[in-house]
PDB file of N, CA and C in Angstrom:
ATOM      1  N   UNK A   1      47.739 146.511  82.687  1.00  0.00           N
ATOM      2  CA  UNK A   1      48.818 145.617  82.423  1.00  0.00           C
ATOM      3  C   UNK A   1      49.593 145.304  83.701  1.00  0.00           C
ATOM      4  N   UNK A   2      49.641 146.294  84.762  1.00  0.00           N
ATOM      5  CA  UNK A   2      50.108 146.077  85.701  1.00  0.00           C
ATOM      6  C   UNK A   2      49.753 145.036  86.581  1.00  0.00           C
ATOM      7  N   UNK A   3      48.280 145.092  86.596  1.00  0.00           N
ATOM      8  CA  UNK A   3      47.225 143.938  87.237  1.00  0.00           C
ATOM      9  C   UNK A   3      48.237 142.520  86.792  1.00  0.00           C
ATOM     10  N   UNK A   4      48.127 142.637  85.909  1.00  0.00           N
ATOM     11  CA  UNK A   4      48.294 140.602  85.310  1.00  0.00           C
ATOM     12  C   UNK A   4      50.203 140.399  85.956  1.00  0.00           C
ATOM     13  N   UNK A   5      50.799 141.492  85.700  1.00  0.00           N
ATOM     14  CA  UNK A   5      52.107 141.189  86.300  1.00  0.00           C
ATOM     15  C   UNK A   5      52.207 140.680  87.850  1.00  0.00           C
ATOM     16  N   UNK A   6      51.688 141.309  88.701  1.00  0.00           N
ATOM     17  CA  UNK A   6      51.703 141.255  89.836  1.00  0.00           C
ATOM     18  C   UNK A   6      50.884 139.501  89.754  1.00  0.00           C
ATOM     19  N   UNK A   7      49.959 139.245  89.546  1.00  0.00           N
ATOM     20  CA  UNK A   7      49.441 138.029  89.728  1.00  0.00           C
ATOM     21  C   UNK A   7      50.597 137.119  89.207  1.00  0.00           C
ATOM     22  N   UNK A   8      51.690 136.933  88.207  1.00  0.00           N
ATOM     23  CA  UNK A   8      52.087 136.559  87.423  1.00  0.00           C
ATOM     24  C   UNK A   8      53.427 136.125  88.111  1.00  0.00           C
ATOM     25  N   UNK A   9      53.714 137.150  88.753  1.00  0.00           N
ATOM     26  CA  UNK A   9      54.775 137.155  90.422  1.00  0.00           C
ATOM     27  C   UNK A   9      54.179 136.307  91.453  1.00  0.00           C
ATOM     28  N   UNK A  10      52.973 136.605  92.069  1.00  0.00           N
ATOM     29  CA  UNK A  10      52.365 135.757  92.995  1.00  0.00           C
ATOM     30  C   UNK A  10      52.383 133.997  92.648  1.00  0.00           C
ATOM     31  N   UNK A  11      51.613 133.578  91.543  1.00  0.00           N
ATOM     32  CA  UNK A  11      51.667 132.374  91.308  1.00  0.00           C
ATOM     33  C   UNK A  11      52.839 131.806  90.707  1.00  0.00           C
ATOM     34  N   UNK A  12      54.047 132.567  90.751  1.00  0.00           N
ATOM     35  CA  UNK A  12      55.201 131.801  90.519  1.00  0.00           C
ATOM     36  C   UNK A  12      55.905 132.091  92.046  1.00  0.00           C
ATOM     37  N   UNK A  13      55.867 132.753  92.470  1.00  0.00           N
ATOM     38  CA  UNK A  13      56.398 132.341  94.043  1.00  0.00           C
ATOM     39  C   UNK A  13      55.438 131.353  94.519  1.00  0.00           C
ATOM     40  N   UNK A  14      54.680 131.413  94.277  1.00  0.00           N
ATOM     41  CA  UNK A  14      53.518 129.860  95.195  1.00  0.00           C
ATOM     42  C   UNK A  14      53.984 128.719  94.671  1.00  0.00           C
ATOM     43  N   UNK A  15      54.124 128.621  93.942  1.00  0.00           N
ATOM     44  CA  UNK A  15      54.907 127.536  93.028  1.00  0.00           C
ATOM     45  C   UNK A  15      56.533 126.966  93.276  1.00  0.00           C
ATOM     46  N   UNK A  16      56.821 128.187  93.944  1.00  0.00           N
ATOM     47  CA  UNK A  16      58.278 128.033  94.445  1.00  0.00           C
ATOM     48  C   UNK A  16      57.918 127.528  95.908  1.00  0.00           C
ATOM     49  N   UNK A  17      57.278 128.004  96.292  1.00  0.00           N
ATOM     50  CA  UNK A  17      57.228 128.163  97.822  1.00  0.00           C
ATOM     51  C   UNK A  17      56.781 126.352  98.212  1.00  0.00           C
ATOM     52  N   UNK A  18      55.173 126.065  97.091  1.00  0.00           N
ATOM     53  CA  UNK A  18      55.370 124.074  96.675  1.00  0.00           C
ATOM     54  C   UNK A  18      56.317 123.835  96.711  1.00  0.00           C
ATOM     55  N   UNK A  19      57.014 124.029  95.849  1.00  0.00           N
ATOM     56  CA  UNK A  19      58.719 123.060  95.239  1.00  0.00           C
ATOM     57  C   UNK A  19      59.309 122.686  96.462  1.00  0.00           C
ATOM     58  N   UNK A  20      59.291 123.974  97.171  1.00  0.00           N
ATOM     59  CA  UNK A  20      60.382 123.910  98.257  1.00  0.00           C
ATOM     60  C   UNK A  20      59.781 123.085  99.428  1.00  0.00           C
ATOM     61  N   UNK A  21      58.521 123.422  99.552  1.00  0.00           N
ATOM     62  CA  UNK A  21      57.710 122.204 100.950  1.00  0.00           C
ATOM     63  C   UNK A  21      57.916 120.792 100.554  1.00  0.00           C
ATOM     64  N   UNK A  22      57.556 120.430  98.849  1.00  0.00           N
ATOM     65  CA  UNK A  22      57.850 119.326  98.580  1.00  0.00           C
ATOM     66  C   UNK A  22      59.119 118.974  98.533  1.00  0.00           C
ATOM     67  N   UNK A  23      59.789 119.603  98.425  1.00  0.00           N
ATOM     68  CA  UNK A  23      61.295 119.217  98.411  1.00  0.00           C
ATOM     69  C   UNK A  23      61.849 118.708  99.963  1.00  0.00           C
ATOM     70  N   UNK A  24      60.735 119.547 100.548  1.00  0.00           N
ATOM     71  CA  UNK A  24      61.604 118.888 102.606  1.00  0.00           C
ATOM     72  C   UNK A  24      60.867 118.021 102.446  1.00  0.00           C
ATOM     73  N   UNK A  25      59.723 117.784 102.243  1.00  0.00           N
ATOM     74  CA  UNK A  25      58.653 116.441 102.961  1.00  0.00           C
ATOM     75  C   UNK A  25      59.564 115.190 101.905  1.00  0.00           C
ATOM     76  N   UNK A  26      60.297 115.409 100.866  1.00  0.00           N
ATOM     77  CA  UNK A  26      60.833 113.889 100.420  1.00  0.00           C
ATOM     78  C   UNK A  26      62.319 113.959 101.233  1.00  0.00           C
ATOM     79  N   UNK A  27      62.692 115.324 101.365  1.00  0.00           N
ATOM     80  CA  UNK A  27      64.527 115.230 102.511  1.00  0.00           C
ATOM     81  C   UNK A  27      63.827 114.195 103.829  1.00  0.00           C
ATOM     82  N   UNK A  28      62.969 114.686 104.314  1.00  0.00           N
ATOM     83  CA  UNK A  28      62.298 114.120 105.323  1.00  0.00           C
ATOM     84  C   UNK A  28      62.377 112.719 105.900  1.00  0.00           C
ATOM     85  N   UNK A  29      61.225 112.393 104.562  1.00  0.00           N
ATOM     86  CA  UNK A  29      60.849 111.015 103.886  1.00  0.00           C
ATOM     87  C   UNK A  29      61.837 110.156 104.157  1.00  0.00           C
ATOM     88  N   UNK A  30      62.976 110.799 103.384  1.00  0.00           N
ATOM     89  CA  UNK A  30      64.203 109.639 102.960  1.00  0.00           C
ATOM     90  C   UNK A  30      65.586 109.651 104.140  1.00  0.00           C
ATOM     91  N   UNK A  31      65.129 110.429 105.367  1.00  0.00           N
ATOM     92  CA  UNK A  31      65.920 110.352 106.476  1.00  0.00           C
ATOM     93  C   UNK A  31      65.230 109.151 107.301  1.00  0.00           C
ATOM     94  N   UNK A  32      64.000 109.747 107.242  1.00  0.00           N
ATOM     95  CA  UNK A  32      62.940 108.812 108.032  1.00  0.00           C
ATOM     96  C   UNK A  32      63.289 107.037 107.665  1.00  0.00           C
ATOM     97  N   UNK A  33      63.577 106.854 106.546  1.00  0.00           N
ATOM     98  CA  UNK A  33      63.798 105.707 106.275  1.00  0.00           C
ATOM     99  C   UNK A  33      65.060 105.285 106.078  1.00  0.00           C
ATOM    100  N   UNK A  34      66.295 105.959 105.887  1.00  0.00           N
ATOM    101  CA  UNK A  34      67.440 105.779 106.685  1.00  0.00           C
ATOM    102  C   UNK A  34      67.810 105.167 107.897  1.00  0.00           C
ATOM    103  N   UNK A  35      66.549 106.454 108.658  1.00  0.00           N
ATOM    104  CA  UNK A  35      67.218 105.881 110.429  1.00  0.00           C
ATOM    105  C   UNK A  35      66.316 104.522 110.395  1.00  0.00           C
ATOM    106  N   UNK A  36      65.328 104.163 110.091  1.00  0.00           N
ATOM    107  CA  UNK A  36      64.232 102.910 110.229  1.00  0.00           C
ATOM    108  C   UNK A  36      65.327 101.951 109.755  1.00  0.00           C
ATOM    109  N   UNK A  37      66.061 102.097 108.992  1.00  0.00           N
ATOM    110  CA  UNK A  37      67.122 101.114 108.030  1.00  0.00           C
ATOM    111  C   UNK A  37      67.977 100.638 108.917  1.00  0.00           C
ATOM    112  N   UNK A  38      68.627 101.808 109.708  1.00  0.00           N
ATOM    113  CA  UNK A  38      69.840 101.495 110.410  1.00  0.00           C
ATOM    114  C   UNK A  38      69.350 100.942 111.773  1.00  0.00           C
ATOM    115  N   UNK A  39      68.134 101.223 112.849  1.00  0.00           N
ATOM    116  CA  UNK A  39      67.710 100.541 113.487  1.00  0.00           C
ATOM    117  C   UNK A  39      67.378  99.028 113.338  1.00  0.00           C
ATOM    118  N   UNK A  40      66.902  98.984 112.121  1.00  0.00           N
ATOM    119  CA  UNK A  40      66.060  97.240 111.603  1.00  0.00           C
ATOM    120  C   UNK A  40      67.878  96.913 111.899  1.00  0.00           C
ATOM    121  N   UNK A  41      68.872  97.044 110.921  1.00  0.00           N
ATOM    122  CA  UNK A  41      70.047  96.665 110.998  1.00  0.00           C
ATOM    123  C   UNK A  41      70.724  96.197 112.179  1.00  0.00           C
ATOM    124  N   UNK A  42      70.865  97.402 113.562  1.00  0.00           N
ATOM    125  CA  UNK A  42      71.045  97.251 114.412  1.00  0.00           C
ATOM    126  C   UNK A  42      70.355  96.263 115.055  1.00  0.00           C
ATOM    127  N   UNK A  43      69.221  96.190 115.188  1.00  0.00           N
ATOM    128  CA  UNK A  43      68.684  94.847 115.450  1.00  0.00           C
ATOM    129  C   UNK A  43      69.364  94.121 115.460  1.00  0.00           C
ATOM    130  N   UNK A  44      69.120  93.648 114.443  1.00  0.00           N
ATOM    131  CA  UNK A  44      69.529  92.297 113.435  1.00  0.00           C
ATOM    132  C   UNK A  44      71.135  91.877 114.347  1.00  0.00           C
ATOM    133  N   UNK A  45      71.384  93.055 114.431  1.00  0.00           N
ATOM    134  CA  UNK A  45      73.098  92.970 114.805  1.00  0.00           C
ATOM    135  C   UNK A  45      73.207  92.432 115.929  1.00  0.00           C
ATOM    136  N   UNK A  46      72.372  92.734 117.069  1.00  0.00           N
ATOM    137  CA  UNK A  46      72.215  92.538 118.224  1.00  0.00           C
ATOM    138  C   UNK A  46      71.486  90.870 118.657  1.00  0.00           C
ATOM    139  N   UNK A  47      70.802  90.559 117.676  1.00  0.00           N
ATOM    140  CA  UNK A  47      70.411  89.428 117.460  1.00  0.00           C
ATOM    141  C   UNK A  47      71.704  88.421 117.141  1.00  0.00           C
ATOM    142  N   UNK A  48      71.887  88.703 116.360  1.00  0.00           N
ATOM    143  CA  UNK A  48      72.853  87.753 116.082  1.00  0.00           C
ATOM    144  C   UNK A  48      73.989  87.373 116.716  1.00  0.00           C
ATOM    145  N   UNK A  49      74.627  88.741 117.403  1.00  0.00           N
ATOM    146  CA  UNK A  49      75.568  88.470 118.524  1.00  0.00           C
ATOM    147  C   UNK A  49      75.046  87.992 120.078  1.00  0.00           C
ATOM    148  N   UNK A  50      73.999  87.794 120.108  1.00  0.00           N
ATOM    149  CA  UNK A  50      73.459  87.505 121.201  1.00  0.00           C
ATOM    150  C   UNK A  50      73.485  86.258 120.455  1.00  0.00           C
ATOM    151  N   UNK A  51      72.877  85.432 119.579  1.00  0.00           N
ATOM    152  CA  UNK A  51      73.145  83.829 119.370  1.00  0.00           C
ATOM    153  C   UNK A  51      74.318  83.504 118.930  1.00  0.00           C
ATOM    154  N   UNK A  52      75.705  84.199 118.659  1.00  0.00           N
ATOM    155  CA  UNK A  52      76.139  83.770 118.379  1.00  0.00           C
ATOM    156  C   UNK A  52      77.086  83.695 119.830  1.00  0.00           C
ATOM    157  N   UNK A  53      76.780  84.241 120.630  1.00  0.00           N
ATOM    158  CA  UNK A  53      77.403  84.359 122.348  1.00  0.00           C
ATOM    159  C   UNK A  53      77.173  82.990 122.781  1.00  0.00           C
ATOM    160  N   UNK A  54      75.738  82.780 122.787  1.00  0.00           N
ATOM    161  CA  UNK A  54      75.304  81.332 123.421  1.00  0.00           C
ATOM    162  C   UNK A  54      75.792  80.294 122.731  1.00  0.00           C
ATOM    163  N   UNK A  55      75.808  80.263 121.728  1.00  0.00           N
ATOM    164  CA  UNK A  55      76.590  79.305 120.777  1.00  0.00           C
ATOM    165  C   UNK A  55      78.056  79.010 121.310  1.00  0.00           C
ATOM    166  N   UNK A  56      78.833  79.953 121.055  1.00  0.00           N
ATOM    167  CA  UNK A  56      80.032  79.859 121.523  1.00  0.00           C
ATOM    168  C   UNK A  56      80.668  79.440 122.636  1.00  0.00           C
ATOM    169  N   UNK A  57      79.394  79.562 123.439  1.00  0.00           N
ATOM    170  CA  UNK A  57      79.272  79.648 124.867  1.00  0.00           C
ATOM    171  C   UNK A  57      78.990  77.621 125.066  1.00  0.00           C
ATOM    172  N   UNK A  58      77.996  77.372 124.616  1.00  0.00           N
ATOM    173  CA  UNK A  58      78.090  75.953 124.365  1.00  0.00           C
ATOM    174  C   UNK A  58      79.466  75.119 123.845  1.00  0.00           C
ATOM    175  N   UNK A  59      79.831  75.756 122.796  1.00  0.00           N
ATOM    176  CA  UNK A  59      80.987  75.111 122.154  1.00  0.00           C
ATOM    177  C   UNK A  59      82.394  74.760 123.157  1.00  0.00           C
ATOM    178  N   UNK A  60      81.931  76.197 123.636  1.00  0.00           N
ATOM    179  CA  UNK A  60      83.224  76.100 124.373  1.00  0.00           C
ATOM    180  C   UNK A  60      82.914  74.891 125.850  1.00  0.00           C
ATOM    181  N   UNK A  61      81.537  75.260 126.226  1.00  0.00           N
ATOM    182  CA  UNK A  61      81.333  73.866 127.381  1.00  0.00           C
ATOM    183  C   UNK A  61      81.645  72.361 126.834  1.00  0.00           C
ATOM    184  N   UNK A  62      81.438  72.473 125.497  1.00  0.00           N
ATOM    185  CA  UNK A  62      81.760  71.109 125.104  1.00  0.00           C
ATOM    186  C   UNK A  62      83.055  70.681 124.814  1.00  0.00           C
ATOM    187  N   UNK A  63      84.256  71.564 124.711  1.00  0.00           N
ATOM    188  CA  UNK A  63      85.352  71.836 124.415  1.00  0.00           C
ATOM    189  C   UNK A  63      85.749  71.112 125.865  1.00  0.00           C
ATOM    190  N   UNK A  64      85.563  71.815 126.814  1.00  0.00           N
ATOM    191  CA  UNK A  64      85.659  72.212 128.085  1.00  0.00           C
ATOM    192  C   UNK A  64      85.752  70.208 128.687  1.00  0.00           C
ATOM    193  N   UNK A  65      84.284  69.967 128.838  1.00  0.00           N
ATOM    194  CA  UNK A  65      83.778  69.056 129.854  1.00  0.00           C
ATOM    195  C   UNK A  65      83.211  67.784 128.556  1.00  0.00           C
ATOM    196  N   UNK A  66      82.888  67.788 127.545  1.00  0.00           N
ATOM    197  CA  UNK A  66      82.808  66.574 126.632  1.00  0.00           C
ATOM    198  C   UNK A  66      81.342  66.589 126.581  1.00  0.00           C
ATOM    199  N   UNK A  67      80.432  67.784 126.590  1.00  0.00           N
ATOM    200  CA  UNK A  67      79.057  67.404 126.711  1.00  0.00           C
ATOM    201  C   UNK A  67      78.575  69.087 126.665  1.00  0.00           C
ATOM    202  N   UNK A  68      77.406  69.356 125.587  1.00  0.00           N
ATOM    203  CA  UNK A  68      76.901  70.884 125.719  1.00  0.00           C
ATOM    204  C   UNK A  68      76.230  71.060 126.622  1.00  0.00           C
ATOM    205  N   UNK A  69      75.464  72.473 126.937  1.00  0.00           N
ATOM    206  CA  UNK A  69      74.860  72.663 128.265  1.00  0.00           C
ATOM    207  C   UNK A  69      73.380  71.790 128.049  1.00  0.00           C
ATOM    208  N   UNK A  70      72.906  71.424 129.170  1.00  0.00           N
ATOM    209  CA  UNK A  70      71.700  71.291 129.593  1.00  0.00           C
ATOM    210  C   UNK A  70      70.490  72.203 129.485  1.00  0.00           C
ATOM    211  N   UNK A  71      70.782  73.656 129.711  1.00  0.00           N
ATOM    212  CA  UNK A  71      70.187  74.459 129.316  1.00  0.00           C
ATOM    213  C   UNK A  71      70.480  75.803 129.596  1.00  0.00           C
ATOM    214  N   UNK A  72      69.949  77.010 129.284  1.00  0.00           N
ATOM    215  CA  UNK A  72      70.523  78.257 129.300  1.00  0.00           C
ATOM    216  C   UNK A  72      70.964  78.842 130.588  1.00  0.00           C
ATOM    217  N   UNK A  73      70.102  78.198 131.674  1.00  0.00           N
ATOM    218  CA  UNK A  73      70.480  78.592 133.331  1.00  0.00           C
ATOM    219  C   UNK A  73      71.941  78.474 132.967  1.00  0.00           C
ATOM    220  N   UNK A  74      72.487  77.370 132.325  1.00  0.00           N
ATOM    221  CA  UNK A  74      73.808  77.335 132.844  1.00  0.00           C
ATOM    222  C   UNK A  74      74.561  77.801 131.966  1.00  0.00           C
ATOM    223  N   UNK A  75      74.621  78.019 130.948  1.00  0.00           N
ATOM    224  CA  UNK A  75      75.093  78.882 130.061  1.00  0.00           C
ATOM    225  C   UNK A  75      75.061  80.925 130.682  1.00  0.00           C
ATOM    226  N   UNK A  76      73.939  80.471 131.317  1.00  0.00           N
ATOM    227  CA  UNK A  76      74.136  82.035 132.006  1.00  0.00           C
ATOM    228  C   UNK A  76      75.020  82.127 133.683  1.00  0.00           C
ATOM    229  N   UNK A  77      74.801  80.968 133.821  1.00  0.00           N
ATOM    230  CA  UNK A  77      75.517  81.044 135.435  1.00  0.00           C
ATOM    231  C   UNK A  77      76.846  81.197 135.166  1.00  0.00           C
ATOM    232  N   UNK A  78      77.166  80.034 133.769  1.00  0.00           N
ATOM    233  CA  UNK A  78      78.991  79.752 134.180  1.00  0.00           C
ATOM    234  C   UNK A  78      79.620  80.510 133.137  1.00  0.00           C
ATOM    235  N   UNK A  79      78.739  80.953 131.746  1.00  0.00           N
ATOM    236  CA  UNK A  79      79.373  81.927 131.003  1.00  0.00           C
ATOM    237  C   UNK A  79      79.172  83.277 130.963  1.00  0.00           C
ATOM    238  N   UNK A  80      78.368  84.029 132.133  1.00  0.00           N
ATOM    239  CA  UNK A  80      77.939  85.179 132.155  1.00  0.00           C
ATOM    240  C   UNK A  80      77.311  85.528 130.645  1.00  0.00           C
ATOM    241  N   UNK A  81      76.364  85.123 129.721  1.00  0.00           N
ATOM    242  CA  UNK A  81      75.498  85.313 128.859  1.00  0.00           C
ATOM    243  C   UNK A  81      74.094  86.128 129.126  1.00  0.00           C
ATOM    244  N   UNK A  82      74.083  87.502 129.039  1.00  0.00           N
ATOM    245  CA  UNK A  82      73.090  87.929 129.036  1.00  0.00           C
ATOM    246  C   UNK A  82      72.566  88.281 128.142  1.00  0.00           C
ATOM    247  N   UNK A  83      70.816  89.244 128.756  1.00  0.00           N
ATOM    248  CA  UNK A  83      70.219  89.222 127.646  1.00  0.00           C
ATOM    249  C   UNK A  83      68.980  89.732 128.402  1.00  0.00           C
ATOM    250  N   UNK A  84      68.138  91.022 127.869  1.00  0.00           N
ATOM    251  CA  UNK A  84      66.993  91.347 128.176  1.00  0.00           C
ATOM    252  C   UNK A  84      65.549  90.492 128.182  1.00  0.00           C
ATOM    253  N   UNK A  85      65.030  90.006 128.896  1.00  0.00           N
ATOM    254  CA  UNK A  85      63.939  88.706 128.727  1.00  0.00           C
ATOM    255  C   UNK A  85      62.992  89.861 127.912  1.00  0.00           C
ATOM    256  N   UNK A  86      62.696  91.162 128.220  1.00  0.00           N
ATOM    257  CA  UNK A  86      61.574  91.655 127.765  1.00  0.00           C
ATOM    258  C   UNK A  86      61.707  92.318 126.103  1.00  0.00           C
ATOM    259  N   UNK A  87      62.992  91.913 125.888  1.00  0.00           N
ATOM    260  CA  UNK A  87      63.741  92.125 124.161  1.00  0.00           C
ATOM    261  C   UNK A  87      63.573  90.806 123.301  1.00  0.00           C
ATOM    262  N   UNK A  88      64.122  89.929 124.350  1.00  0.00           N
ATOM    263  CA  UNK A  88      64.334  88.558 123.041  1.00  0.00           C
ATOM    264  C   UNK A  88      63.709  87.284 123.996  1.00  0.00           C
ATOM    265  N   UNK A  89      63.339  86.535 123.312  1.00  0.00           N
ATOM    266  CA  UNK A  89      63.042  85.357 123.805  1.00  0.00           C
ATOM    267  C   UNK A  89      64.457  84.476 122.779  1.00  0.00           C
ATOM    268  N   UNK A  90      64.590  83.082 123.733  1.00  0.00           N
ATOM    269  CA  UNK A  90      65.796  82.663 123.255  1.00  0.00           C
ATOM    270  C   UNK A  90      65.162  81.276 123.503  1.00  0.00           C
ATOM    271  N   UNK A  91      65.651  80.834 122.299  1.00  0.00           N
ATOM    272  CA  UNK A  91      65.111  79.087 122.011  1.00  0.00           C
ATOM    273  C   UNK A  91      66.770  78.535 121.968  1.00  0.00           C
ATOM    274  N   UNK A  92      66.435  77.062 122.939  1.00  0.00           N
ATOM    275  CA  UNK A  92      67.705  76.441 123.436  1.00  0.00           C
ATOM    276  C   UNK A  92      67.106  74.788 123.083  1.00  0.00           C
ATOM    277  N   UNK A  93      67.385  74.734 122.141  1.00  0.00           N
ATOM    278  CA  UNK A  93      66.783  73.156 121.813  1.00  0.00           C
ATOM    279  C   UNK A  93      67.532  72.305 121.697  1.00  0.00           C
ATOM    280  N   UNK A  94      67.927  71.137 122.947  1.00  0.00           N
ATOM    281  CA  UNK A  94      69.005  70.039 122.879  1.00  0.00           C
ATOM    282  C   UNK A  94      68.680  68.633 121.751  1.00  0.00           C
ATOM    283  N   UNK A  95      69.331  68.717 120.947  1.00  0.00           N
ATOM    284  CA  UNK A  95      68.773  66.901 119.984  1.00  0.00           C
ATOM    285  C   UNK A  95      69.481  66.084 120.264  1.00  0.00           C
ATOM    286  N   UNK A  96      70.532  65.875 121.283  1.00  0.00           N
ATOM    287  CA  UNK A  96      71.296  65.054 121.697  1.00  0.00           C
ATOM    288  C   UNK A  96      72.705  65.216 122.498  1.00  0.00           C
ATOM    289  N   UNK A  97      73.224  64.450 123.527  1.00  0.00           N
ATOM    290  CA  UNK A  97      74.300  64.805 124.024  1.00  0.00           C
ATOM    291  C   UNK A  97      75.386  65.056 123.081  1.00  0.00           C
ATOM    292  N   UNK A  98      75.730  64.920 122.154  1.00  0.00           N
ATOM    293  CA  UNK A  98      76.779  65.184 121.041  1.00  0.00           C
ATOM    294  C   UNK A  98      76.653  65.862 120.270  1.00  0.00           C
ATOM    295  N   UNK A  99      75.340  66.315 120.266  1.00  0.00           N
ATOM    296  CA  UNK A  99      74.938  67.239 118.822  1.00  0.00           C
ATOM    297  C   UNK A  99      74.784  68.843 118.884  1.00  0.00           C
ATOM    298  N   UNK A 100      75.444  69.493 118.667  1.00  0.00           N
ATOM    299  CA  UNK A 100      74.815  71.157 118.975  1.00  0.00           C
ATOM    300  C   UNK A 100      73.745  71.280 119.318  1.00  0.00           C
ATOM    301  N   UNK A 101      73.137  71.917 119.908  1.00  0.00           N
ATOM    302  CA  UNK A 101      71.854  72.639 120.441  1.00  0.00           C
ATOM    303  C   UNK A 101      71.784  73.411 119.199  1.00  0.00           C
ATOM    304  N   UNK A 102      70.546  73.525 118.928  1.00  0.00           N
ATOM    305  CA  UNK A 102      69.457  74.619 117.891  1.00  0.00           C
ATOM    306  C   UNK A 102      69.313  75.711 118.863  1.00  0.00           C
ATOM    307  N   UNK A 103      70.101  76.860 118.476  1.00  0.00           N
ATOM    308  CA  UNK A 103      69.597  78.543 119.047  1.00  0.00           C
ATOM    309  C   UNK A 103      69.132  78.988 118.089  1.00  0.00           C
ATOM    310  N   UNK A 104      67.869  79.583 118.549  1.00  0.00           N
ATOM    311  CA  UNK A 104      67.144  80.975 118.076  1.00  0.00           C
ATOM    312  C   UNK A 104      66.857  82.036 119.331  1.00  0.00           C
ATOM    313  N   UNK A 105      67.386  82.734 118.391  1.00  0.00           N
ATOM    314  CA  UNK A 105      67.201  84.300 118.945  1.00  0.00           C
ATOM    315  C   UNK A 105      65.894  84.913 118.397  1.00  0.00           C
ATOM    316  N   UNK A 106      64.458  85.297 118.811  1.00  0.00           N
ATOM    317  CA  UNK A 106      63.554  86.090 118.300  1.00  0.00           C
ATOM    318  C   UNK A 106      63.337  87.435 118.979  1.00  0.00           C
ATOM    319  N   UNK A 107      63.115  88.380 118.577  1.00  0.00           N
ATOM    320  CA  UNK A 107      62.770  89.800 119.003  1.00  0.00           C
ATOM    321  C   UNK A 107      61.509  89.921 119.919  1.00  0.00           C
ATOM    322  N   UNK A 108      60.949  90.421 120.601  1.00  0.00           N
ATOM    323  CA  UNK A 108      59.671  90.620 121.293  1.00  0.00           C
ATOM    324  C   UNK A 108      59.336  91.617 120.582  1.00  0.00           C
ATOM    325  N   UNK A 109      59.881  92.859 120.186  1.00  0.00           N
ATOM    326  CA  UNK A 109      59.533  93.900 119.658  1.00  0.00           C
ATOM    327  C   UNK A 109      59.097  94.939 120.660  1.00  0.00           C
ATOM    328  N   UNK A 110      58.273  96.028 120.000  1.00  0.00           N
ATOM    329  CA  UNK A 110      58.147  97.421 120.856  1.00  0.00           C
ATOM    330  C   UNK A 110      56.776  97.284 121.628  1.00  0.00           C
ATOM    331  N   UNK A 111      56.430  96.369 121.667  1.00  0.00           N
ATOM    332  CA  UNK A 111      54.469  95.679 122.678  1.00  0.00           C
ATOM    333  C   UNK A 111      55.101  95.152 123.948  1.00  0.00           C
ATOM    334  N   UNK A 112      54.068  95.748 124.569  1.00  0.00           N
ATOM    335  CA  UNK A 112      53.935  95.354 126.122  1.00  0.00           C
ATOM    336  C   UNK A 112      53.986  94.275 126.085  1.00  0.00           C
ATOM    337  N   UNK A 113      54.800  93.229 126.900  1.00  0.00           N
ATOM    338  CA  UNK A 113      54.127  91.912 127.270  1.00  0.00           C
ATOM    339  C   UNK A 113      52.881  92.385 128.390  1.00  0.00           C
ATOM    340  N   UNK A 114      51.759  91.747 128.557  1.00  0.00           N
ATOM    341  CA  UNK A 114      50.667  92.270 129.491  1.00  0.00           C
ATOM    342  C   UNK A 114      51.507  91.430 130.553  1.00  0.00           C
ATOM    343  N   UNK A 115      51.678  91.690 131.838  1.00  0.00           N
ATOM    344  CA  UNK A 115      52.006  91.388 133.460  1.00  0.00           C
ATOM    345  C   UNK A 115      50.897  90.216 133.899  1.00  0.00           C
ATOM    346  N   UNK A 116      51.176  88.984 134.542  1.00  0.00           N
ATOM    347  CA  UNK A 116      50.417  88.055 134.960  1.00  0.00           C
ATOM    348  C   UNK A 116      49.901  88.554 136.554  1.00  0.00           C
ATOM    349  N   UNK A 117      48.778  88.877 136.718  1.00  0.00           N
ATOM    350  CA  UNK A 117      48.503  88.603 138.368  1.00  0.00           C
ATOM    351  C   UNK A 117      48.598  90.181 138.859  1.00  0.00           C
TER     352      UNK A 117
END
C-alpha cells in the first residue's frame, strides 16, 4: 500500500511542477506582447510627430513668406527638422503653390538597407 502512495505524491507534484512551467510560459507570453504593443505604439508616435513637425514646419513657411516649401532641403535648413534617413523615408509631395504639400512619413523598419558601391 505504501508503493501506490508514494507514486500518488510523485504524479501530483509533476502535475504541479506543469501548472507552474505553464503558468510562466503564458506570464511570459503576455509580457512579450505588451512590450511588442508598446514599441508598435511608440513607433507610431514617433511617426507621427515627425509628420506632424514638417507639416507645421510648412504652415508656418506659408504663414511666414505666402508660399510652402519647395522641398524638404529647406524645411530642414531653415526649420531645423530632423530625422534618421535609415528609420523613415519621408514623402514631400507639392500639388500646387497654394495648396499644402501631401506628407508621408513611412518606417524602413529593422532590414539593412544593402550600401551602393
Amino acid at each position: 500500500m505504501n508503493r501506490f502512495t508514494q507514486e500518488k505524491a510523485s504524479s501530483h507534484l509533476l502535475r504541479r511542477a506543469l501548472g507552474s512551467i505553464a503558468g510562466m510560459c503564458l506570464v511570459i507570453a503576455v509580457m512579450l506582447w505588451g512590450i511588442s504593443a508598446v514599441r508598435t505604439s511608440s513607433d507610431n508616435s514617433r511617426i507621427d510627430s515627425l509628420r506632424q513637425a514638417i507639416v507645421r514646419s510648412a504652415v508656418h513657411c506659408y504663414a511666414m513668406q505666402g508660399r510652402y516649401p519647395e522641398s524638404l532641403d529647406y524645411i530642414k535648413e531653415h526649420y531645423g527638422v530632423r530625422w534618421d534617413p535609415k528609420k523613415y523615408i519621408v514623402d514631400y509631395e507639392i500639388t500646387g503653390a497654394n495648396l499644402m504639400p501631401d506628407v508621408t512619413v513611412f518606417p524602413i523598419g529593422d532590414k539593412e538597407v544593402p550600401h551602393a558601391g
